[in-house]
C-alpha atoms as a PDB file:
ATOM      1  CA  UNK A   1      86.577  75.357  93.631  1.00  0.00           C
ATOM      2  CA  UNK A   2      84.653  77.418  96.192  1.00  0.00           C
ATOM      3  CA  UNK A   3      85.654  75.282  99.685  1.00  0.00           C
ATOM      4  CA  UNK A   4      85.503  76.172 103.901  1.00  0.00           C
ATOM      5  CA  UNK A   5      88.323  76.951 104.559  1.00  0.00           C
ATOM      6  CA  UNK A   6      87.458  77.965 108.761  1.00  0.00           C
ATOM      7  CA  UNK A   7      89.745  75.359 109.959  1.00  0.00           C
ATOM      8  CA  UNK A   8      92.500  74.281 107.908  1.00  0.00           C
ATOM      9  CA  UNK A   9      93.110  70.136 108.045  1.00  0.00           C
ATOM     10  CA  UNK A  10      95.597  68.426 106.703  1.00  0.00           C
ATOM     11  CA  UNK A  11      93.700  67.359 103.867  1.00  0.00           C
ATOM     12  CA  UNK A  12      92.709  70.755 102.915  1.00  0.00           C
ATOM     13  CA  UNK A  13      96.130  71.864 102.660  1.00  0.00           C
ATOM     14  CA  UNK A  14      96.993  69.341 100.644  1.00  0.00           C
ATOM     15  CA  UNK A  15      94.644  70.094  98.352  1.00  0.00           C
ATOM     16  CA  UNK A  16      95.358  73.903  98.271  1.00  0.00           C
ATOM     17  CA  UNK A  17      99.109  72.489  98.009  1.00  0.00           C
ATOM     18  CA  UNK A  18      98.023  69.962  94.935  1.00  0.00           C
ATOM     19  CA  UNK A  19      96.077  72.763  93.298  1.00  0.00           C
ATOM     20  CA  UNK A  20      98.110  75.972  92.955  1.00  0.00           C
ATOM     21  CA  UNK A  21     101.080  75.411  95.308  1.00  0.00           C
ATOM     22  CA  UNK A  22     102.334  75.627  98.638  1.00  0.00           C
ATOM     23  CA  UNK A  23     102.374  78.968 100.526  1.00  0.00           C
ATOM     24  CA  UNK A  24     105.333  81.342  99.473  1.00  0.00           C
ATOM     25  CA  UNK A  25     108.245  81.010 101.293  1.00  0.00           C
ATOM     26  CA  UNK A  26     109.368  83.800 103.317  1.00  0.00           C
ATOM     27  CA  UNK A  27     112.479  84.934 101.757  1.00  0.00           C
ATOM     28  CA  UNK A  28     110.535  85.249  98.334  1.00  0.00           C
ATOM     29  CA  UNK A  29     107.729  87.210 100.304  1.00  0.00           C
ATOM     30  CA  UNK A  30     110.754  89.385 101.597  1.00  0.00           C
ATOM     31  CA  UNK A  31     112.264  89.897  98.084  1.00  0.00           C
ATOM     32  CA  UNK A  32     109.307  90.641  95.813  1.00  0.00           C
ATOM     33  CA  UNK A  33     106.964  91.873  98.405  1.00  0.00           C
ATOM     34  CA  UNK A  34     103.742  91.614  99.635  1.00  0.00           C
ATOM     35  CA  UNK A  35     102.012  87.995  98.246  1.00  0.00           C
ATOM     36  CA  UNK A  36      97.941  89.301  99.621  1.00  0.00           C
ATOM     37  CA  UNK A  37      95.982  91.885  98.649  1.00  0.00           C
ATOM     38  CA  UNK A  38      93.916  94.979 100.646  1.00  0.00           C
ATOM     39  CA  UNK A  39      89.811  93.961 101.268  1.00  0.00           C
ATOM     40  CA  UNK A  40      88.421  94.247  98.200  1.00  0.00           C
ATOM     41  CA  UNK A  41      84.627  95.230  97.771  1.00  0.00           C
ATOM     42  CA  UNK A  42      82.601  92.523  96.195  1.00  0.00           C
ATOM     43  CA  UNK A  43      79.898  93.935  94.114  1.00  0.00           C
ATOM     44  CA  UNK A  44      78.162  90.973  92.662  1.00  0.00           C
ATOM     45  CA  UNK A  45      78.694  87.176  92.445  1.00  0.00           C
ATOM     46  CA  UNK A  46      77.545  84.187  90.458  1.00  0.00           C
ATOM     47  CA  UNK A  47      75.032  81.532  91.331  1.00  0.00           C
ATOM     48  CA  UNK A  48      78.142  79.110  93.120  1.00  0.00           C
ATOM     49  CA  UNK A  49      78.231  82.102  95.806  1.00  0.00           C
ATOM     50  CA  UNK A  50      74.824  82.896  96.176  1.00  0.00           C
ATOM     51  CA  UNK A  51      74.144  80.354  99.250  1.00  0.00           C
ATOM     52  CA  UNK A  52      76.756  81.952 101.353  1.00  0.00           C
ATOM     53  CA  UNK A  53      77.007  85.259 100.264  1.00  0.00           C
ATOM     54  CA  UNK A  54      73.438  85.799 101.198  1.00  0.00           C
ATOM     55  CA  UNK A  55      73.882  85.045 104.553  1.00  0.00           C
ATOM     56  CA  UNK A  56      76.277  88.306 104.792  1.00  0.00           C
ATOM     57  CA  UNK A  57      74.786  90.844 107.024  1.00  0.00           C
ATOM     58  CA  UNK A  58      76.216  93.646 104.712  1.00  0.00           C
ATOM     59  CA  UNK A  59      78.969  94.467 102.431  1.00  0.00           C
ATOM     60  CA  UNK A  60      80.960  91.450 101.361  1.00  0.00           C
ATOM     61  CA  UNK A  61      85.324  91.798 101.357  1.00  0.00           C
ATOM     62  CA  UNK A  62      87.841  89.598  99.696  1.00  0.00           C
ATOM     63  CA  UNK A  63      91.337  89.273  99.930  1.00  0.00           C
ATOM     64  CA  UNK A  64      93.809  88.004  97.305  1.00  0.00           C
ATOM     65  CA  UNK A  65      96.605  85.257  98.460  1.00  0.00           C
ATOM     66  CA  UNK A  66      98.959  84.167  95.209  1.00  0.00           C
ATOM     67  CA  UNK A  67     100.509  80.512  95.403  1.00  0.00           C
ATOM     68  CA  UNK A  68     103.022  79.841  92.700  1.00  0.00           C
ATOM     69  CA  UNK A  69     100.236  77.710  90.188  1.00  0.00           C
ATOM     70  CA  UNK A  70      97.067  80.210  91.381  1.00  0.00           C
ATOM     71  CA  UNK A  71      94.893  82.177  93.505  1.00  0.00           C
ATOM     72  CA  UNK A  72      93.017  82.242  96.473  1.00  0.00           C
ATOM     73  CA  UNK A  73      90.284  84.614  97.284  1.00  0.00           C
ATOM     74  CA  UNK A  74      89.430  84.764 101.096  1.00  0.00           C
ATOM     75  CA  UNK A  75      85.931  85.639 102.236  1.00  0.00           C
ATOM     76  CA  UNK A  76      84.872  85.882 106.229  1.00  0.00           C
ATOM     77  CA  UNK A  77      81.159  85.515 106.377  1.00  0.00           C
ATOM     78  CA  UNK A  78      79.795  85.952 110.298  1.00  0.00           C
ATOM     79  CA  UNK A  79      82.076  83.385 111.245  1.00  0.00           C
ATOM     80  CA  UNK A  80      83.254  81.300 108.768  1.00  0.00           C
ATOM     81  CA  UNK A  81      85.646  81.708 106.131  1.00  0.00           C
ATOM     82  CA  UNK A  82      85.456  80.609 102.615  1.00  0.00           C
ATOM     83  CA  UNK A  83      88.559  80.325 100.133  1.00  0.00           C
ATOM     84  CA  UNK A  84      87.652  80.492  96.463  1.00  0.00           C
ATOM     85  CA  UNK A  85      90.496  78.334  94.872  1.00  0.00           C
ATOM     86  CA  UNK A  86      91.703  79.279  91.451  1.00  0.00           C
ATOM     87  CA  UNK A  87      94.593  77.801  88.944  1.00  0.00           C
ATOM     88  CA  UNK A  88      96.487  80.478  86.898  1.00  0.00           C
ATOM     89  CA  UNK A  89      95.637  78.720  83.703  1.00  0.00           C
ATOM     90  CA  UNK A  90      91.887  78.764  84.389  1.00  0.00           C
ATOM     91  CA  UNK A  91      91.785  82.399  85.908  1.00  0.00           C
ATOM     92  CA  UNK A  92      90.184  85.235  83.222  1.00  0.00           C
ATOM     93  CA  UNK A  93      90.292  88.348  84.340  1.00  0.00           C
ATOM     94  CA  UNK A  94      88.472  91.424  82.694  1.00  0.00           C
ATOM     95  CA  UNK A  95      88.646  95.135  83.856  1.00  0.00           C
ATOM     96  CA  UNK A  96      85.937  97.342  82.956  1.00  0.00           C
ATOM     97  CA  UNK A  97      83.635  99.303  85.286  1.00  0.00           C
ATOM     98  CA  UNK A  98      84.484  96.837  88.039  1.00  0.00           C
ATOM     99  CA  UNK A  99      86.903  93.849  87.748  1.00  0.00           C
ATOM    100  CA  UNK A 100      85.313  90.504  86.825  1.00  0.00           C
ATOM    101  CA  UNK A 101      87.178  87.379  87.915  1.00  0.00           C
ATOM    102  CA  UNK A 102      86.053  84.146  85.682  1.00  0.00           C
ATOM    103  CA  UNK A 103      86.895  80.617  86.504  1.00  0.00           C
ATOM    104  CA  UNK A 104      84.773  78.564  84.176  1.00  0.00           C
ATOM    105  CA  UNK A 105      80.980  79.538  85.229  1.00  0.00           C
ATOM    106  CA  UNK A 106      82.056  80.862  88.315  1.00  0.00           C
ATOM    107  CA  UNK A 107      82.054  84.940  87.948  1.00  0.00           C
ATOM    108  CA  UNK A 108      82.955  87.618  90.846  1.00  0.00           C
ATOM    109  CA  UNK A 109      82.650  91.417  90.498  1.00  0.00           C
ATOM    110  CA  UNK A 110      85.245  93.782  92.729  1.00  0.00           C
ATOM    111  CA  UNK A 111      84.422  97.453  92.792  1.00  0.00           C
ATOM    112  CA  UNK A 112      87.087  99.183  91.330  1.00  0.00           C
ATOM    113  CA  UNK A 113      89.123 101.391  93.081  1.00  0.00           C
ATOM    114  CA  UNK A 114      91.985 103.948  92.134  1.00  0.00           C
ATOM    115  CA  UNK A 115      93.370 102.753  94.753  1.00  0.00           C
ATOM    116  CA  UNK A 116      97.536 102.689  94.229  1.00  0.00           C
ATOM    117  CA  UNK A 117      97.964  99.153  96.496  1.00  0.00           C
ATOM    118  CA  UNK A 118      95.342  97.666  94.816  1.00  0.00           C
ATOM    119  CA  UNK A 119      95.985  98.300  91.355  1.00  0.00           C
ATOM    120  CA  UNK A 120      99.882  97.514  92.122  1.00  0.00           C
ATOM    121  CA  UNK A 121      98.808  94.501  93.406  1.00  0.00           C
ATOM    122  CA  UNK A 122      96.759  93.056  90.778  1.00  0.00           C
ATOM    123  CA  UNK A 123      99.314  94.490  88.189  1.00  0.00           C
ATOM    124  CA  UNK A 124     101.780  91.662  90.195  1.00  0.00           C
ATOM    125  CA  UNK A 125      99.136  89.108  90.332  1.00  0.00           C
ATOM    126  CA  UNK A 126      98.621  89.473  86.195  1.00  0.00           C
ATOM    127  CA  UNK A 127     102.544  89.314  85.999  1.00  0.00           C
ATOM    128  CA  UNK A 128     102.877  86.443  87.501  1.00  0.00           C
ATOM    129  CA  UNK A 129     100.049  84.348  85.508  1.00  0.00           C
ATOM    130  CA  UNK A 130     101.717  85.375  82.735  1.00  0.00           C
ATOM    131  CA  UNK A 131     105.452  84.442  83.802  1.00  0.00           C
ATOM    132  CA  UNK A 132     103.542  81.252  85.250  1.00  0.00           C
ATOM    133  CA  UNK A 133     101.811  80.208  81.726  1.00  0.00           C
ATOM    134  CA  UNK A 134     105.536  81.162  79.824  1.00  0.00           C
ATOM    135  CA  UNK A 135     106.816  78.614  82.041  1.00  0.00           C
ATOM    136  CA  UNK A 136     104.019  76.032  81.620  1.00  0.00           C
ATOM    137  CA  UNK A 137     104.023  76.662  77.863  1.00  0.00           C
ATOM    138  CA  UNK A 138     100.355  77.823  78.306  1.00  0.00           C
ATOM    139  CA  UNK A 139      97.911  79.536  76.240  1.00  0.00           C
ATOM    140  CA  UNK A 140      99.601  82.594  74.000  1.00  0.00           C
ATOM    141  CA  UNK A 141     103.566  81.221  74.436  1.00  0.00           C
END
């Protein structure tokens, strides 16, 4: 789900809450580090981001928030920000030449970096999908 996300209303968070979880609480945050990525480089998008994405006056930056049932992937275009909402057990992601995030139809393409922080990062973000489907007795367990 691909939603504005500039000002945050109760009903959004709700629904963020609903979806994939509430925020992580500080004292996990504290224990198993950082819960956001770095800006990531988007390289290419589906047809679901093409309305806003074109508006971007140049190069277009993510970053990665991880909620205890999913994802969120920020984006700040001019002056609005867009969250790209995704549930663990409907997240696919490839590595390749760049890193492809599926949800359904929905594709995005990060550059790849060798970047240490971002591949430790999405090392922890594939961990915990995986420790979150073991629990949920999800696809391969």
């Amino acid at each position: 789900m691909f939603i504005d996300s500039t000002y945050m209303t109760r009903e959004v968070k709700e629904l963020l809450n609903d979806m994939i979880g509430p925020p992580i609480a500080l004292l996990e945050r504290l224990s198993k580090g950082s819960i956001g990525s770095q800006r990531m480089i988007v390289d290419d998008f589906s047809e679901v981001f093409k309305p806003v994405f074109e508006k971007a006056p140049g190069l277009i930056y993510t970053n990665i928030e991880l909620r205890p049932r999913g994802v969120l992937f920020h984006f700040n275009i001019k002056y609005t920000r867009y969250t790209w909402i995704i549930p663990f057990h409907k997240l696919v992601f490839i590595s390749g030449d760049s890193i492809t995030i599926h949800s359904g139809e929905d594709k995005l393409y990060i550059r790849k970096e060798n970047n240490a922080a971002h591949q430790k990062f999405l090392r922890k973000l594939l961990d915990r999908k995986a420790d979150y489907l073991k629990e949920a007795g999800g696809p391969n367990y």
